[in-house]
C-alpha atoms as a PDB file:
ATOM      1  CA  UNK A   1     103.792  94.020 114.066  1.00  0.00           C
ATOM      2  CA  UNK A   2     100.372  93.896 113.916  1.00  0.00           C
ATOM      3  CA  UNK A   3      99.708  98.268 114.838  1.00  0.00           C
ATOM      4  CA  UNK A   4     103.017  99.123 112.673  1.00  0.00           C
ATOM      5  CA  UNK A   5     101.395  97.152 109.739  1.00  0.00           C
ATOM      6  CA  UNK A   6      98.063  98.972 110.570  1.00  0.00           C
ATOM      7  CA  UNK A   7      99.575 102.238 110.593  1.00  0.00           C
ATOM      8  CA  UNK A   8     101.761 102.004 107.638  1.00  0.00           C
ATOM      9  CA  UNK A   9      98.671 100.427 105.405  1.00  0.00           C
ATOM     10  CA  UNK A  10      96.476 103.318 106.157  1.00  0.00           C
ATOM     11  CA  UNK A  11      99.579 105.641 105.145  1.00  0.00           C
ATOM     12  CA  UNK A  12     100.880 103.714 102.205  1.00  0.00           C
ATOM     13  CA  UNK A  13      98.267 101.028 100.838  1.00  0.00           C
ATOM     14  CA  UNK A  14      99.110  96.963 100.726  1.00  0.00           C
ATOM     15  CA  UNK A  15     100.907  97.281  97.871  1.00  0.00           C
ATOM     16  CA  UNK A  16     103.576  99.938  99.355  1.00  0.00           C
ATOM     17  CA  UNK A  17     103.628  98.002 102.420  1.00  0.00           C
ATOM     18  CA  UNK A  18     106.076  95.190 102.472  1.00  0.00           C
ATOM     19  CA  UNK A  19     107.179  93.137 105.311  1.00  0.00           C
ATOM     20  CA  UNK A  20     110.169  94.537 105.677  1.00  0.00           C
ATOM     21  CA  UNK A  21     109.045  97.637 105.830  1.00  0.00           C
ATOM     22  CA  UNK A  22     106.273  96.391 108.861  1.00  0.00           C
ATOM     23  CA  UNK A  23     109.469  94.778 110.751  1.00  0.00           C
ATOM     24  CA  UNK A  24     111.629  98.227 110.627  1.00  0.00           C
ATOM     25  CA  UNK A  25     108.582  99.817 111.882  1.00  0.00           C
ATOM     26  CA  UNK A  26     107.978  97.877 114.640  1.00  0.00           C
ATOM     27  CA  UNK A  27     111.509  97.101 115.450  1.00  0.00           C
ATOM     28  CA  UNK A  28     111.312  93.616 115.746  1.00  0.00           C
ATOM     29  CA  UNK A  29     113.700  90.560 114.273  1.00  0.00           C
ATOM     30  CA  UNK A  30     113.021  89.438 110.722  1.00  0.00           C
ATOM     31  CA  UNK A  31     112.405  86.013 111.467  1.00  0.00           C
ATOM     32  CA  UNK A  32     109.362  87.023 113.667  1.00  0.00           C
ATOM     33  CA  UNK A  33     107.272  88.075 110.470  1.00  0.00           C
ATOM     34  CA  UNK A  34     107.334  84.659 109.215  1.00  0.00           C
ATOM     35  CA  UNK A  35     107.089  82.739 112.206  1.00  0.00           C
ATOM     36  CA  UNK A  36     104.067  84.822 113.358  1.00  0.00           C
ATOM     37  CA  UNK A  37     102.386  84.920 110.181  1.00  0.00           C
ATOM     38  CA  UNK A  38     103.039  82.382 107.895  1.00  0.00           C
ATOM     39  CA  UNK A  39     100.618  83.225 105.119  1.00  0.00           C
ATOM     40  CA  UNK A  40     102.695  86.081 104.864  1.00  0.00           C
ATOM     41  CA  UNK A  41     101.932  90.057 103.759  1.00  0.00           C
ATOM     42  CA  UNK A  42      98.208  88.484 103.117  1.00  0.00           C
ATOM     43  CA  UNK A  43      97.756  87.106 106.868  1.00  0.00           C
ATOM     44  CA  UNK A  44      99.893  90.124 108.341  1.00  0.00           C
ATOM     45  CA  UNK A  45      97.604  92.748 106.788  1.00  0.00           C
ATOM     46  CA  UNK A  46      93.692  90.740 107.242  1.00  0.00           C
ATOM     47  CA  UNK A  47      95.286  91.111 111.278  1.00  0.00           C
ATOM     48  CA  UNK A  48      96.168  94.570 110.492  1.00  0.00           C
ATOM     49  CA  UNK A  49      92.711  95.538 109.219  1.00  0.00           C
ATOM     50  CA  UNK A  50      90.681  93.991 112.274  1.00  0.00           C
ATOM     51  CA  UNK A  51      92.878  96.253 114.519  1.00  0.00           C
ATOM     52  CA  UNK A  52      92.341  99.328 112.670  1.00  0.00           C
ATOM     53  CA  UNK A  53      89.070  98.276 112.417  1.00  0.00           C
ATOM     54  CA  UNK A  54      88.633  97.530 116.192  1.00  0.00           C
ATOM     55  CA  UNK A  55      90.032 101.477 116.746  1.00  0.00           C
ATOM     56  CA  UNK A  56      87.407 102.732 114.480  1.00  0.00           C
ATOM     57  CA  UNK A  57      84.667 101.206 116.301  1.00  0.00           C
ATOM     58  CA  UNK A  58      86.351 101.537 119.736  1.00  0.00           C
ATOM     59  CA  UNK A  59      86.118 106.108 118.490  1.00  0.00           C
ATOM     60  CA  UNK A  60      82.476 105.021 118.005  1.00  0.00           C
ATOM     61  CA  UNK A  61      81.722 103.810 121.141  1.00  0.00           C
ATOM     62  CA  UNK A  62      83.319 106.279 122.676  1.00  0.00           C
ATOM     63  CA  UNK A  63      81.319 108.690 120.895  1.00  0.00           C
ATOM     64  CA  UNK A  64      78.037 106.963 121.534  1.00  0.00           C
ATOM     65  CA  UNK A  65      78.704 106.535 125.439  1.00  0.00           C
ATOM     66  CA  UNK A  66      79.614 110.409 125.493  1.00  0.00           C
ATOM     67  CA  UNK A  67      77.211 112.174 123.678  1.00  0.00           C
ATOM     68  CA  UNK A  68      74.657 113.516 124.447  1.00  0.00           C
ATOM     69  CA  UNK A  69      71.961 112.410 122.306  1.00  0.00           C
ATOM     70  CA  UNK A  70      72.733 110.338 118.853  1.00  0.00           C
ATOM     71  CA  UNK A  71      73.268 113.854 117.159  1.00  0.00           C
ATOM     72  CA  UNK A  72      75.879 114.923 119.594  1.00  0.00           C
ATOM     73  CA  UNK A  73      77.528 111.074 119.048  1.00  0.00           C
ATOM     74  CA  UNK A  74      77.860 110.995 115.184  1.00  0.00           C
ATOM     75  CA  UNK A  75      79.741 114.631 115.969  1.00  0.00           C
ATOM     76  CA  UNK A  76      81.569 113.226 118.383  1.00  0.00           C
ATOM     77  CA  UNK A  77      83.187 110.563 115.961  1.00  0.00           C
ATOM     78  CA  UNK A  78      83.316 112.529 113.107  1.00  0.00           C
ATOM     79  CA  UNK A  79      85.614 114.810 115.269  1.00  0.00           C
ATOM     80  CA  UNK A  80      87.439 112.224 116.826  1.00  0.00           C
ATOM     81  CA  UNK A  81      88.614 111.076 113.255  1.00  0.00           C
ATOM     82  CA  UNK A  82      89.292 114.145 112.260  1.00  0.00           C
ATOM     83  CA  UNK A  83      91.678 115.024 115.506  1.00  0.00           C
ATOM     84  CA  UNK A  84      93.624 111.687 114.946  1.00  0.00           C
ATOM     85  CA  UNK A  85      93.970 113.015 111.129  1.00  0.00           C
ATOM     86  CA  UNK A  86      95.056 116.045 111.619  1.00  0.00           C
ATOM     87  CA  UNK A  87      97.613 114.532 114.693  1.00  0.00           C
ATOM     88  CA  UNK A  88      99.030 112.289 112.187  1.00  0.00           C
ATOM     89  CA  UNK A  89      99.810 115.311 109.723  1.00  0.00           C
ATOM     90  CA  UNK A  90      97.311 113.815 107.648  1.00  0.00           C
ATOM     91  CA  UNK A  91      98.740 110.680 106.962  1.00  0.00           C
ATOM     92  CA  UNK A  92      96.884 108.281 108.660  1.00  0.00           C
ATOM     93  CA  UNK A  93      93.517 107.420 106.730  1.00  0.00           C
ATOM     94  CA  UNK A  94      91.358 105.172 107.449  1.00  0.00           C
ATOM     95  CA  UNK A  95      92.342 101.790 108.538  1.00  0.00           C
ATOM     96  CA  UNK A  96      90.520  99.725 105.909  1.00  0.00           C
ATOM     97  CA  UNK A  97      89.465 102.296 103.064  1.00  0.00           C
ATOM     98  CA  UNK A  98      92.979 102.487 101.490  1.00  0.00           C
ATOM     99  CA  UNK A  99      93.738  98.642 101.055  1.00  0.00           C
ATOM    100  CA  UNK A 100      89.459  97.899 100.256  1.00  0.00           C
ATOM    101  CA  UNK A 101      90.057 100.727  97.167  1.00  0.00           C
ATOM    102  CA  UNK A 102      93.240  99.275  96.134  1.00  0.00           C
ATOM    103  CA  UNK A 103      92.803  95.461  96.392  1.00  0.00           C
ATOM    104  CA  UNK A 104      89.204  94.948  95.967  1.00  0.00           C
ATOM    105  CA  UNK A 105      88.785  92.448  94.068  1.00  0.00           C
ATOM    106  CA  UNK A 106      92.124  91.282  93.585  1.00  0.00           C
ATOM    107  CA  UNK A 107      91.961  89.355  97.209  1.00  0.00           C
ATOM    108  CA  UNK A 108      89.179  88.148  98.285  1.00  0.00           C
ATOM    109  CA  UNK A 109      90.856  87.377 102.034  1.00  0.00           C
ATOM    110  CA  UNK A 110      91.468  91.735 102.059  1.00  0.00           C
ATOM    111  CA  UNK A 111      88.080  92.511 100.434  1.00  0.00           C
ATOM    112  CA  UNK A 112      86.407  90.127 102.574  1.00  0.00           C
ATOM    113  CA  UNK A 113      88.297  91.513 105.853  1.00  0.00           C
ATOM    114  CA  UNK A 114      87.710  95.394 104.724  1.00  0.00           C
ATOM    115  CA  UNK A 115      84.049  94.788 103.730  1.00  0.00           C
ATOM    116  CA  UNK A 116      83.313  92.436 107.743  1.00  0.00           C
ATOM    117  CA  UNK A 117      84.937  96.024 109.435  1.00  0.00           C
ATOM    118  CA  UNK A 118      82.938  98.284 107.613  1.00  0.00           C
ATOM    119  CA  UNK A 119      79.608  96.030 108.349  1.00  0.00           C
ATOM    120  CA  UNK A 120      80.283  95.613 112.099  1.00  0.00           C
ATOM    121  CA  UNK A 121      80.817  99.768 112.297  1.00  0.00           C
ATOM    122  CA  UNK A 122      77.573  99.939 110.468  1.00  0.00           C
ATOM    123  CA  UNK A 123      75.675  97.438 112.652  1.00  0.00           C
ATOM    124  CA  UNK A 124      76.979  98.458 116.054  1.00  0.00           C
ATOM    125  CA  UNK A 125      75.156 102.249 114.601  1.00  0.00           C
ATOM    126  CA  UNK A 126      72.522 100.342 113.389  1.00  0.00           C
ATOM    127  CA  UNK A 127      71.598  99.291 116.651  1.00  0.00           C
ATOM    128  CA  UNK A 128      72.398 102.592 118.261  1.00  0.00           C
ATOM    129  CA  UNK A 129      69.646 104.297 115.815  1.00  0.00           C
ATOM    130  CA  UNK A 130      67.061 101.424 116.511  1.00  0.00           C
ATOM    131  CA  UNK A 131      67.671 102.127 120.812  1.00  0.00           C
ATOM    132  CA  UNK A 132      67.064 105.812 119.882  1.00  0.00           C
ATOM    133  CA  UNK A 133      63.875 105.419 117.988  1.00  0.00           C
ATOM    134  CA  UNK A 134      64.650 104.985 114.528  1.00  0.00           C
ATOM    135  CA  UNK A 135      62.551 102.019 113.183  1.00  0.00           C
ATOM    136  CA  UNK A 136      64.866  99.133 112.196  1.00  0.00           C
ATOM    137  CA  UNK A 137      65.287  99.557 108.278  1.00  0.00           C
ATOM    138  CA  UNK A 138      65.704 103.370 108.778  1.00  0.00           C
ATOM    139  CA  UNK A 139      68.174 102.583 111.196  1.00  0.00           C
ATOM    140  CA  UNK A 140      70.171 100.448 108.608  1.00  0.00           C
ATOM    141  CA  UNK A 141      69.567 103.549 105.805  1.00  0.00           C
ATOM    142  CA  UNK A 142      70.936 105.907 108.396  1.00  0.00           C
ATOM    143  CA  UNK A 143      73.777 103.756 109.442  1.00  0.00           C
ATOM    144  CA  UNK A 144      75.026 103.027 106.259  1.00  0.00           C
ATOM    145  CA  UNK A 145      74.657 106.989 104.913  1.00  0.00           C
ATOM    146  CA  UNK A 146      76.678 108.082 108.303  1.00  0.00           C
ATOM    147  CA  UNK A 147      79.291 105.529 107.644  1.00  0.00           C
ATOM    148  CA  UNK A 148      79.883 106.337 103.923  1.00  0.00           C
ATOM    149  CA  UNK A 149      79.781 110.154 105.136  1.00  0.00           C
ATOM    150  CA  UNK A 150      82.793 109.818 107.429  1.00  0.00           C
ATOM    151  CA  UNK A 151      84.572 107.645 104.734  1.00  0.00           C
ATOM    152  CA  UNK A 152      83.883 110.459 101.645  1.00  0.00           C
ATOM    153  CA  UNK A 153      84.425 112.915 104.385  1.00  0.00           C
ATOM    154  CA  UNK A 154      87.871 111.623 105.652  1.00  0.00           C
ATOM    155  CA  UNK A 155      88.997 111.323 102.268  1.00  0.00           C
ATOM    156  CA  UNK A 156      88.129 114.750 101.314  1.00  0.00           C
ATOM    157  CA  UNK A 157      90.220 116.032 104.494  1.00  0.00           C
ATOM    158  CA  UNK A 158      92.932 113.959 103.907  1.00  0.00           C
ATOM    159  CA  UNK A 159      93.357 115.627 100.294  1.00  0.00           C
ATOM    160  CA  UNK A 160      92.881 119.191 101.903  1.00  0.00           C
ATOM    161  CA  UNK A 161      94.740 118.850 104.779  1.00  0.00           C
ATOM    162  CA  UNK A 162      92.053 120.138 107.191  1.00  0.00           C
ATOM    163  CA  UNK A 163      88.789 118.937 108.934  1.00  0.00           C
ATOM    164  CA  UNK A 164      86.159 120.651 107.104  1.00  0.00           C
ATOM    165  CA  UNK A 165      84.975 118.274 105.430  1.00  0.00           C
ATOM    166  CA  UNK A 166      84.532 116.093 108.180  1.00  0.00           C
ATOM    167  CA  UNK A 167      82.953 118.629 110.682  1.00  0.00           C
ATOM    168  CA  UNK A 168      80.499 119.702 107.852  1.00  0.00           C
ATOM    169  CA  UNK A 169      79.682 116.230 107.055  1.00  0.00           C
ATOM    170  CA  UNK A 170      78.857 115.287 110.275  1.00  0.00           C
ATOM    171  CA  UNK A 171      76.570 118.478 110.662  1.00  0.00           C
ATOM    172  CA  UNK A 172      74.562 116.953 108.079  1.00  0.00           C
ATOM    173  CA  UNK A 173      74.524 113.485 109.349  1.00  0.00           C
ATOM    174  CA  UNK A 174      73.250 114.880 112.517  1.00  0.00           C
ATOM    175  CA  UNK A 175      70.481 116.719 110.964  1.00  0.00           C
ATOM    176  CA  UNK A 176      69.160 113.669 109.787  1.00  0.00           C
ATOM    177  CA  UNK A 177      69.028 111.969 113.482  1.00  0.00           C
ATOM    178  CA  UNK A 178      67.036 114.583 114.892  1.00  0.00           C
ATOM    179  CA  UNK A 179      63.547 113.556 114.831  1.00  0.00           C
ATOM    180  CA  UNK A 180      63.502 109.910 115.537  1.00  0.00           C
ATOM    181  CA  UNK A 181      60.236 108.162 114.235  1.00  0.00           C
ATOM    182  CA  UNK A 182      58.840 110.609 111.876  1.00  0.00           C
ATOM    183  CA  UNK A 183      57.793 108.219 108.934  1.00  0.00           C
ATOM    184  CA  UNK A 184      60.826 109.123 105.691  1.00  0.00           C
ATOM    185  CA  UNK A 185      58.151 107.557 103.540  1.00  0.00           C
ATOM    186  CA  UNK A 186      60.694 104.637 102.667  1.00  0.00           C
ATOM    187  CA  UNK A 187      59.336 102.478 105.615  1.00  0.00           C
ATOM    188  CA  UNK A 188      57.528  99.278 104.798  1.00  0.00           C
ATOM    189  CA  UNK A 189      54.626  98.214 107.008  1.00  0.00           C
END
């Protein structure tokens, strides 16, 4: 229940995704929604958003164990997303941008949930950029510009229907990794 839930709220948004709809999707008995979540479309959905968020870091660490220097990586995930976009016919955004956008602030449990995801993806960078050079409150600049990159980026390829976006984006991502520890100017002593 928990990866039909995930795939139809990055499709259709929390408020399009009820829990019937979840059960038909993942072909399981009614009675099973309740039993395994009893705080309902609210519980069922935080669960949803830590797997989708678990795949989006999972394409990251992929990327960072493959590439071959951070540049290479950020490419690497960029182009990962936008393969699994494009597989899905451009349906499947990202796991936790669609339900932060539409429920934020409305639920704190979904805000809260979407906003922990999007920190861990950024962190788990953040420390990437620190092991490549990057001194640590670059590395949390860079992080969080390369994260909000792939989300504009996704979104902008999701409207278009093709991975432009995304591969152009993460050209200019990488272009910013490429000289680890020349001083930006923004560092503090």
């Amino acid at each position: 229940m928990i990866e039909a839930a995930s795939r139809l709220l990055r499709r259709d948004g929390y408020a399009a995704t009820g829990l019937r709809a979840v059960v038909a999707e993942a072909g399981t008995p009614w009675g099973s929604a309740h039993h395994c979540f009893p705080g309902g479309k609210e519980e069922l959905a935080v669960a949803a958003i830590r797997h989708g968020g678990a795949q989006v870091l999972g394409a990251l660490e992929h990327a960072l164990a493959e590439g071959t220097d951070l540049a290479d990586s950020v490419r690497r995930w960029f182009a990962l997303t936008g393969h699994n976009l494009a597989a899905s016919d451009y349906l499947d955004g990202c796991p936790v941008a669609v339900v932060a956008l539409e429920v934020s602030p409305g639920s704190d449990q979904l805000a809260d949930a979407c906003a922990a995801e999007v920190r861990g993806w950024t962190s788990r960078l953040g420390q990437a950029l620190v092991q490549a050079g990057f001194s640590a409150q670059r590395s949390e600049e860079l992080a969080t510009v390369i994260v909000s990159g792939l989300e504009g980026a996704l979104l902008v390829a999701r409207l278009s229907r093709n991975t432009a976006a995304l591969t152009v984006t993460a050209d200019a991502m990488a272009s910013l990794l490429q000289r680890p520890g020349v001083p930006t100017g923004n560092e503090k002593p």
